[in-house]
PDB file of N, CA and C in Angstrom:
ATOM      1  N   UNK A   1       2.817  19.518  21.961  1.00  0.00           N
ATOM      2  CA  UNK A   1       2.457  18.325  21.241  1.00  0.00           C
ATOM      3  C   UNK A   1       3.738  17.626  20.796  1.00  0.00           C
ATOM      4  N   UNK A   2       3.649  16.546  21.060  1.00  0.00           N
ATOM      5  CA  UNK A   2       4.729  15.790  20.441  1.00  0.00           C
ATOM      6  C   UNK A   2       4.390  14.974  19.236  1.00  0.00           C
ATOM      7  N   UNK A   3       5.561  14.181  18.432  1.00  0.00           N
ATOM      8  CA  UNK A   3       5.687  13.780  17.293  1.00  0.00           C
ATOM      9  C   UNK A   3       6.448  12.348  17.202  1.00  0.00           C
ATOM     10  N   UNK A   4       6.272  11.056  16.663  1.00  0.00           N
ATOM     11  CA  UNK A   4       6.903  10.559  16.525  1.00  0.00           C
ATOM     12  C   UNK A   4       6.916   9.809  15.033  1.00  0.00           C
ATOM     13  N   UNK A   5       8.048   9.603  14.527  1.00  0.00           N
ATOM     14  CA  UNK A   5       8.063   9.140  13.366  1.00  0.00           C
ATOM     15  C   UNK A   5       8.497   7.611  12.609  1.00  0.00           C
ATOM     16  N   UNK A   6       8.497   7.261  12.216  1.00  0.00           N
ATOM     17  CA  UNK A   6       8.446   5.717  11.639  1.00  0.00           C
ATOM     18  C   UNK A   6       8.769   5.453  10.359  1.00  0.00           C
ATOM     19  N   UNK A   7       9.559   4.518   9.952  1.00  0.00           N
ATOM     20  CA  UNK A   7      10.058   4.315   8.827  1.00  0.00           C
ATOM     21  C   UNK A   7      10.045   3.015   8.368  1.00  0.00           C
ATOM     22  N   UNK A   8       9.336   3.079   6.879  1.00  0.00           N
ATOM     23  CA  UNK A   8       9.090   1.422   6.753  1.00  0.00           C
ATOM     24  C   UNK A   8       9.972   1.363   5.094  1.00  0.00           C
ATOM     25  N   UNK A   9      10.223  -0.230   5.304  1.00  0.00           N
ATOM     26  CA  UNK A   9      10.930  -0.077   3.894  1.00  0.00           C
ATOM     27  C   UNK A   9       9.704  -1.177   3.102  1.00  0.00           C
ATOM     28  N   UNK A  10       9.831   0.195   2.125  1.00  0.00           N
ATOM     29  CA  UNK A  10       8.489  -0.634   0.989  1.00  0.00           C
ATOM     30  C   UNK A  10       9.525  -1.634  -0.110  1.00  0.00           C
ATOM     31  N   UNK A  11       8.188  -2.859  -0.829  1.00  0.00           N
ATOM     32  CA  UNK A  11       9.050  -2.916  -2.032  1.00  0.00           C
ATOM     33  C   UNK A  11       7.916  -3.058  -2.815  1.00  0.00           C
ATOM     34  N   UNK A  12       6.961  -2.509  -3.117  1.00  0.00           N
ATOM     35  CA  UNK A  12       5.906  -2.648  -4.044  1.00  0.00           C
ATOM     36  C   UNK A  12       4.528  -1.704  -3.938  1.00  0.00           C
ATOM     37  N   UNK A  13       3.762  -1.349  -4.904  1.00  0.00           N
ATOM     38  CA  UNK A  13       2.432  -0.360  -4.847  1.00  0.00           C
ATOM     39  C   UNK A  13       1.754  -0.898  -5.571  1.00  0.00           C
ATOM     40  N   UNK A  14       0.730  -0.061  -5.485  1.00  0.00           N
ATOM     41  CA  UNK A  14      -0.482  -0.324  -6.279  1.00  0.00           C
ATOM     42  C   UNK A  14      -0.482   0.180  -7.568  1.00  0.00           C
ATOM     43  N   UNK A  15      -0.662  -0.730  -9.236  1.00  0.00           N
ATOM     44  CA  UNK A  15      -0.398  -0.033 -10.491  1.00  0.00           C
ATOM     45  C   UNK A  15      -0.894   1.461 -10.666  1.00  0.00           C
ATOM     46  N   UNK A  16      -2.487   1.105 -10.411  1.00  0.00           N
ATOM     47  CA  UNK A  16      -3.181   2.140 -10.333  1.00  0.00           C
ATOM     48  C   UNK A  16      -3.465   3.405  -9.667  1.00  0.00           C
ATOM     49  N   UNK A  17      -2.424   3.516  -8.469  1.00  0.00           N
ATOM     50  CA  UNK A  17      -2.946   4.541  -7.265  1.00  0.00           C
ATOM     51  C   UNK A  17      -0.772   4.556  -6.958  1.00  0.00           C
ATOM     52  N   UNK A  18      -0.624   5.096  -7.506  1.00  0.00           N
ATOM     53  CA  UNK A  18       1.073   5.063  -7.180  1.00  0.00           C
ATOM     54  C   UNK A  18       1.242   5.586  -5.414  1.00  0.00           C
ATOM     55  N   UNK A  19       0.448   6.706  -4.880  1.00  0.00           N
ATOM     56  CA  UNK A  19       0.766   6.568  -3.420  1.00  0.00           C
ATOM     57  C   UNK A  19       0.119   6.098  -2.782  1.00  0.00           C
ATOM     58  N   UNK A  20      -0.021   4.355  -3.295  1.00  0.00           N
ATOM     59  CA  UNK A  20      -0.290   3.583  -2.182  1.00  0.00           C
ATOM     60  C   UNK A  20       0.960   2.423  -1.932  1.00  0.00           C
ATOM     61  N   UNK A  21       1.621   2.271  -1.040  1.00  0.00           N
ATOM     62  CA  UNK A  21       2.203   1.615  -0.831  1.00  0.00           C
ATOM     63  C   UNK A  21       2.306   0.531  -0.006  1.00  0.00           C
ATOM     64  N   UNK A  22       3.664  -0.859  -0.088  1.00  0.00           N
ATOM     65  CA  UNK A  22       2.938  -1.775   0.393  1.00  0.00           C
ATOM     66  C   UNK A  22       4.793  -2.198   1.118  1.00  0.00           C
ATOM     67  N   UNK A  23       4.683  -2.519   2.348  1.00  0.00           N
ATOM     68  CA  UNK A  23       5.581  -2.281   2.856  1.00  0.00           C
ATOM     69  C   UNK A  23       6.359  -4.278   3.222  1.00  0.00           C
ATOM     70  N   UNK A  24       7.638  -4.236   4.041  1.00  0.00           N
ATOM     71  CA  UNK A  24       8.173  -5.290   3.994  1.00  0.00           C
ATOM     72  C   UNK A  24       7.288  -6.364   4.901  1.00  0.00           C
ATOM     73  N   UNK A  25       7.128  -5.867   5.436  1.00  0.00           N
ATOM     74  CA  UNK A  25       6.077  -6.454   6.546  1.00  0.00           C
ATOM     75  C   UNK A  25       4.308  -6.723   6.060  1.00  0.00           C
ATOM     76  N   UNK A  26       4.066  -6.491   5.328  1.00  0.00           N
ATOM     77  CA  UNK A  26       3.015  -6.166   4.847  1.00  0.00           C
ATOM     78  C   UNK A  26       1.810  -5.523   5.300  1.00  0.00           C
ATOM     79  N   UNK A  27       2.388  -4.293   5.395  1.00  0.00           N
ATOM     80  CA  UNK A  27       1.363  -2.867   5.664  1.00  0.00           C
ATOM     81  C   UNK A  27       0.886  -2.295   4.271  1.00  0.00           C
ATOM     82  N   UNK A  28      -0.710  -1.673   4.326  1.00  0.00           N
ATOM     83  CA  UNK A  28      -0.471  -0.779   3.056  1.00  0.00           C
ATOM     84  C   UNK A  28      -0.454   0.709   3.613  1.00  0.00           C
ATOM     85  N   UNK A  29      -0.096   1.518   3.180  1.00  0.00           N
ATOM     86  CA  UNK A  29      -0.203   3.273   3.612  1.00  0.00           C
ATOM     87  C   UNK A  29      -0.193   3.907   2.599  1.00  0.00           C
ATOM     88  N   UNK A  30      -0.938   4.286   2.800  1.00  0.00           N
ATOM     89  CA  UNK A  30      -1.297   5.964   2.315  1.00  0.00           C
ATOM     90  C   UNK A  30      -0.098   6.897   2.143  1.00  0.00           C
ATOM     91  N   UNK A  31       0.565   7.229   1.286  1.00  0.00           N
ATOM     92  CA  UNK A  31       1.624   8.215   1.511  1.00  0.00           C
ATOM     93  C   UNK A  31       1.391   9.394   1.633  1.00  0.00           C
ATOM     94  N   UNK A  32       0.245   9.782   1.028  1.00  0.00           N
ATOM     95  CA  UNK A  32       0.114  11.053   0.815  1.00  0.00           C
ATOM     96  C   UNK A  32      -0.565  11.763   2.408  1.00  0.00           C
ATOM     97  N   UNK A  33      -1.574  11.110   2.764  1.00  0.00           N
ATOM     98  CA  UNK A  33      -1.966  11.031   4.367  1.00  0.00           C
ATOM     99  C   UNK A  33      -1.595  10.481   5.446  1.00  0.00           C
ATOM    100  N   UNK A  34      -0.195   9.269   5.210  1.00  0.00           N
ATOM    101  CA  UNK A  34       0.230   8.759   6.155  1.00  0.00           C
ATOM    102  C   UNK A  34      -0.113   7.972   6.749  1.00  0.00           C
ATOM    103  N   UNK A  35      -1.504   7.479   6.770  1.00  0.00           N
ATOM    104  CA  UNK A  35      -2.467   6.399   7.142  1.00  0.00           C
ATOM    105  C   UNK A  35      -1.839   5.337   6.710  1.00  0.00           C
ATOM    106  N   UNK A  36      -2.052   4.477   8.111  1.00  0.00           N
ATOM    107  CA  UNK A  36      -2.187   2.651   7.292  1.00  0.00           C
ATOM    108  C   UNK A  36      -3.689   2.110   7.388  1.00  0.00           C
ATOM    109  N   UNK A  37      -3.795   1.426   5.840  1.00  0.00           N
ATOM    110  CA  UNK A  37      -4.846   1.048   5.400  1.00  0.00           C
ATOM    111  C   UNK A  37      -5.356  -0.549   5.882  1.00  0.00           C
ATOM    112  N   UNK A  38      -6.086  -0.446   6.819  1.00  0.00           N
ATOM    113  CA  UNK A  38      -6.714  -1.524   7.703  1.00  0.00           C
ATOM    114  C   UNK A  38      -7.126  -3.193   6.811  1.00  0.00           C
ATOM    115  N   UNK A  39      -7.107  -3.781   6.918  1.00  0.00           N
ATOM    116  CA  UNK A  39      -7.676  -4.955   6.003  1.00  0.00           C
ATOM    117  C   UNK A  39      -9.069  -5.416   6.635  1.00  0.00           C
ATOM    118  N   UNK A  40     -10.332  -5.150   5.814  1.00  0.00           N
ATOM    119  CA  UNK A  40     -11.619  -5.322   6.500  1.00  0.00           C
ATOM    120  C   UNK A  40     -12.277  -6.147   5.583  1.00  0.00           C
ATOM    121  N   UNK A  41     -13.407  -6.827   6.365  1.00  0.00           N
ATOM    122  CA  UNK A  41     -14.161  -7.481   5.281  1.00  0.00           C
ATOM    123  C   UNK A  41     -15.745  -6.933   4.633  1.00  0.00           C
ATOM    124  N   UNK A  42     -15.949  -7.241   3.402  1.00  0.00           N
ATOM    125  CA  UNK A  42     -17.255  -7.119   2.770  1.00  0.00           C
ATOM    126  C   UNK A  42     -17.561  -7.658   2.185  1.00  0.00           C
ATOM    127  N   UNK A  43     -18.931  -8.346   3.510  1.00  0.00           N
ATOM    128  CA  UNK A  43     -19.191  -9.152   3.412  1.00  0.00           C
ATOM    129  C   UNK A  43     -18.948 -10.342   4.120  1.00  0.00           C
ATOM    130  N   UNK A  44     -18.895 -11.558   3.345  1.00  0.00           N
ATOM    131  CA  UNK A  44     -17.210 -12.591   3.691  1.00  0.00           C
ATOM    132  C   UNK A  44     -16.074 -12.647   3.302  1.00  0.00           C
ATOM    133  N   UNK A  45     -16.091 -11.551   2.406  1.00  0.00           N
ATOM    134  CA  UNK A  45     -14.676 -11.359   1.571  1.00  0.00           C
ATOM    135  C   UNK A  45     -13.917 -10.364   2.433  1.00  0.00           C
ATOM    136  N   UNK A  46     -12.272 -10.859   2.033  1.00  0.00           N
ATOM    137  CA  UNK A  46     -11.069 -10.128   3.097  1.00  0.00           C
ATOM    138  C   UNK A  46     -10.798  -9.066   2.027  1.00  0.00           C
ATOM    139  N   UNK A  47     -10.576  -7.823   2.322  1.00  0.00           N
ATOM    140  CA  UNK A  47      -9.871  -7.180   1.207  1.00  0.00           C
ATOM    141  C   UNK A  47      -9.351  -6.187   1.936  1.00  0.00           C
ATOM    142  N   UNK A  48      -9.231  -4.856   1.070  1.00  0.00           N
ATOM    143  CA  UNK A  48      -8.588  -3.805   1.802  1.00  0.00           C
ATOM    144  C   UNK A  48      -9.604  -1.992   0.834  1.00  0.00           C
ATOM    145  N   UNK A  49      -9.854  -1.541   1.381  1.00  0.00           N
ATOM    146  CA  UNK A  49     -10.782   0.017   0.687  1.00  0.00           C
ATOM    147  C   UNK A  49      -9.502   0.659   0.132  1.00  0.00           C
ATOM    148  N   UNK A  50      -9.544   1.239  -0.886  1.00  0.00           N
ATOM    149  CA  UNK A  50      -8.189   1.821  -1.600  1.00  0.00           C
ATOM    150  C   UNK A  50      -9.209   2.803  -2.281  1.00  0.00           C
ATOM    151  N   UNK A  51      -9.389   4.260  -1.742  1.00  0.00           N
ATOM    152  CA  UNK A  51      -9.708   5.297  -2.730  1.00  0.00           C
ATOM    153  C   UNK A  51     -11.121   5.072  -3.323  1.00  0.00           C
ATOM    154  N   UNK A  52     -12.294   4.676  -1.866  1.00  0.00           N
ATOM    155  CA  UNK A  52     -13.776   4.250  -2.012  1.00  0.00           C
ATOM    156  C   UNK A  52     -14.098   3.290  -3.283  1.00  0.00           C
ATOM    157  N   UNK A  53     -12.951   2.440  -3.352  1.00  0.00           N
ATOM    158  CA  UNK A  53     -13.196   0.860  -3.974  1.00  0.00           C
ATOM    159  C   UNK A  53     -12.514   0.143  -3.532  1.00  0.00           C
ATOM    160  N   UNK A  54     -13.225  -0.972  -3.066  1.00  0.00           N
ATOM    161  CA  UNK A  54     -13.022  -2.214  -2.490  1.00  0.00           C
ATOM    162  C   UNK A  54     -12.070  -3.397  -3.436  1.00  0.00           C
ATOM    163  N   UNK A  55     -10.809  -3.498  -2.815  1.00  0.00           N
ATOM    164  CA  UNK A  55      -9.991  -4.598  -3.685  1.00  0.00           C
ATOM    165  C   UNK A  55     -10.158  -5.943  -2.652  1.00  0.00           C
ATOM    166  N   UNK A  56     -10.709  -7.425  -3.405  1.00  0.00           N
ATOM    167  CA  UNK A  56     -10.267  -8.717  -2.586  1.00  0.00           C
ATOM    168  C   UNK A  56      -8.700  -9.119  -2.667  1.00  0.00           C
ATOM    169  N   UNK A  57      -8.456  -9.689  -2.093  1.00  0.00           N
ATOM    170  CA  UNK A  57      -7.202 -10.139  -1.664  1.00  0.00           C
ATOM    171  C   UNK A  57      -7.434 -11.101  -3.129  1.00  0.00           C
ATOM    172  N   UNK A  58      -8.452 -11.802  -3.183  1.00  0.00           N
ATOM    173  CA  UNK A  58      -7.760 -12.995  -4.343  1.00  0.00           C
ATOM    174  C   UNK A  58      -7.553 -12.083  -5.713  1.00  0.00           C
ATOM    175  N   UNK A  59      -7.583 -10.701  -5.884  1.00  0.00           N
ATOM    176  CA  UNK A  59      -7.527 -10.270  -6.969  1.00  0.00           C
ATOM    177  C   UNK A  59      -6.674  -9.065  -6.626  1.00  0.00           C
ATOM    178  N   UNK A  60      -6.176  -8.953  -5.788  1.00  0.00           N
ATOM    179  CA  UNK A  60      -4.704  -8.258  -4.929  1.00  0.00           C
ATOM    180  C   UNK A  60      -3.586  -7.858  -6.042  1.00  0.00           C
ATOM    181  N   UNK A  61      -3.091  -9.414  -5.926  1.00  0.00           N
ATOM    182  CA  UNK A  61      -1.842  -9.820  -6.312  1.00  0.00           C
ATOM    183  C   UNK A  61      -1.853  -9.304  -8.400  1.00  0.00           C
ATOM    184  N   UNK A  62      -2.879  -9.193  -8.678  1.00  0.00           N
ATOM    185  CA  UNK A  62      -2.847  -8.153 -10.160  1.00  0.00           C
ATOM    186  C   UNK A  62      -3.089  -6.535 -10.112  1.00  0.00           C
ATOM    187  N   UNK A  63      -2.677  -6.229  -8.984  1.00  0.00           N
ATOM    188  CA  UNK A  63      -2.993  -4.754  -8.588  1.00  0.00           C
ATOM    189  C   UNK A  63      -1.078  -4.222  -8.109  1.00  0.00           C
ATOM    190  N   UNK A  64      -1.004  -5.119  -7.738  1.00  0.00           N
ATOM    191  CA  UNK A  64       0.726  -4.688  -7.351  1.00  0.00           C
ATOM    192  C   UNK A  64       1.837  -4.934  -8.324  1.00  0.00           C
ATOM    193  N   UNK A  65       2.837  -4.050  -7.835  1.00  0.00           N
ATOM    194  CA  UNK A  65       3.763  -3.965  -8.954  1.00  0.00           C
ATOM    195  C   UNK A  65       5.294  -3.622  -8.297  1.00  0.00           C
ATOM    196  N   UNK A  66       6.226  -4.020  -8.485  1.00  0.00           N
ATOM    197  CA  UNK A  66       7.301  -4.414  -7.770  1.00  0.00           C
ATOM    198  C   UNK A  66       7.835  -2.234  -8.099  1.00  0.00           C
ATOM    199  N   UNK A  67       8.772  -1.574  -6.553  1.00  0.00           N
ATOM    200  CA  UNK A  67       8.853  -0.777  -7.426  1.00  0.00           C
ATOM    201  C   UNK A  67      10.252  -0.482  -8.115  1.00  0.00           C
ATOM    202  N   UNK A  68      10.146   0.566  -9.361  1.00  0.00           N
ATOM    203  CA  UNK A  68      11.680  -0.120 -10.075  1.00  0.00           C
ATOM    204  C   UNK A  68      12.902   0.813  -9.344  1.00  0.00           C
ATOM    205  N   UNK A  69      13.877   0.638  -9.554  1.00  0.00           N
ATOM    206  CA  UNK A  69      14.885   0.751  -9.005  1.00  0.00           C
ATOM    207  C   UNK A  69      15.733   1.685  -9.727  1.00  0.00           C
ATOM    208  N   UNK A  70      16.290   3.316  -9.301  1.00  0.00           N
ATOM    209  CA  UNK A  70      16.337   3.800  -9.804  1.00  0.00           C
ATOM    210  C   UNK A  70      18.046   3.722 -10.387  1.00  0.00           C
ATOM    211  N   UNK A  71      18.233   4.466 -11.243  1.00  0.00           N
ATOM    212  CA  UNK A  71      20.008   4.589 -11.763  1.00  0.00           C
ATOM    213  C   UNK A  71      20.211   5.605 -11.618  1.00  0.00           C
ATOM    214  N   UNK A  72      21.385   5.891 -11.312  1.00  0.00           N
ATOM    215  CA  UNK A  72      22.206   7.042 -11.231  1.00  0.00           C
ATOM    216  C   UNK A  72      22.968   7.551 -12.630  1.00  0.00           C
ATOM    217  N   UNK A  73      23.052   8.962 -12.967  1.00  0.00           N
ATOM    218  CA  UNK A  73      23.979   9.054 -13.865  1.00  0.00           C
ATOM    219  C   UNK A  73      25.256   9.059 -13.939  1.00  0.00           C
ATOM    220  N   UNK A  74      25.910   8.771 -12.355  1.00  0.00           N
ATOM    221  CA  UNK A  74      27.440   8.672 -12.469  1.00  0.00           C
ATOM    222  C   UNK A  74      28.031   7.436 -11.907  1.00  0.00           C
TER     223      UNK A  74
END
């Protein structure tokens, strides 16, 4: 079996669900399973399933949170 691996550079998650992440390109994934999280609709609404609840896109943008940047002690 083979393996291949991929590397995305995030800059933001979800407040509520810290391993969900949201990448430069705008992917969301799963960190913990590695999955990327599909954008589907319900209904007529666009959103995305995050942890068997449904987020819309127009109510997205109060769910994310830039992430902070860490310091070093030397």
């Amino acid at each position: 079996m083979e393996y291949v691996s991929i590397k995305y550079r995030v800059k933001g998650r979800l407040k509520d669900k810290p391993n969900y992440y949201w990448t430069e390109c705008g992917k969301l994934i799963n960190v913990n399973s590695g999955r990327v999280i599909k954008k589907t609709l319900k209904g007529l609404t666009p959103g995305y399933w995050v942890s068997k609840n449904f987020i819309p896109l127009t109510k997205l943008k109060s769910y994310i949170e830039l992430i902070p940047k860490e310091k070093l002690p030397f």
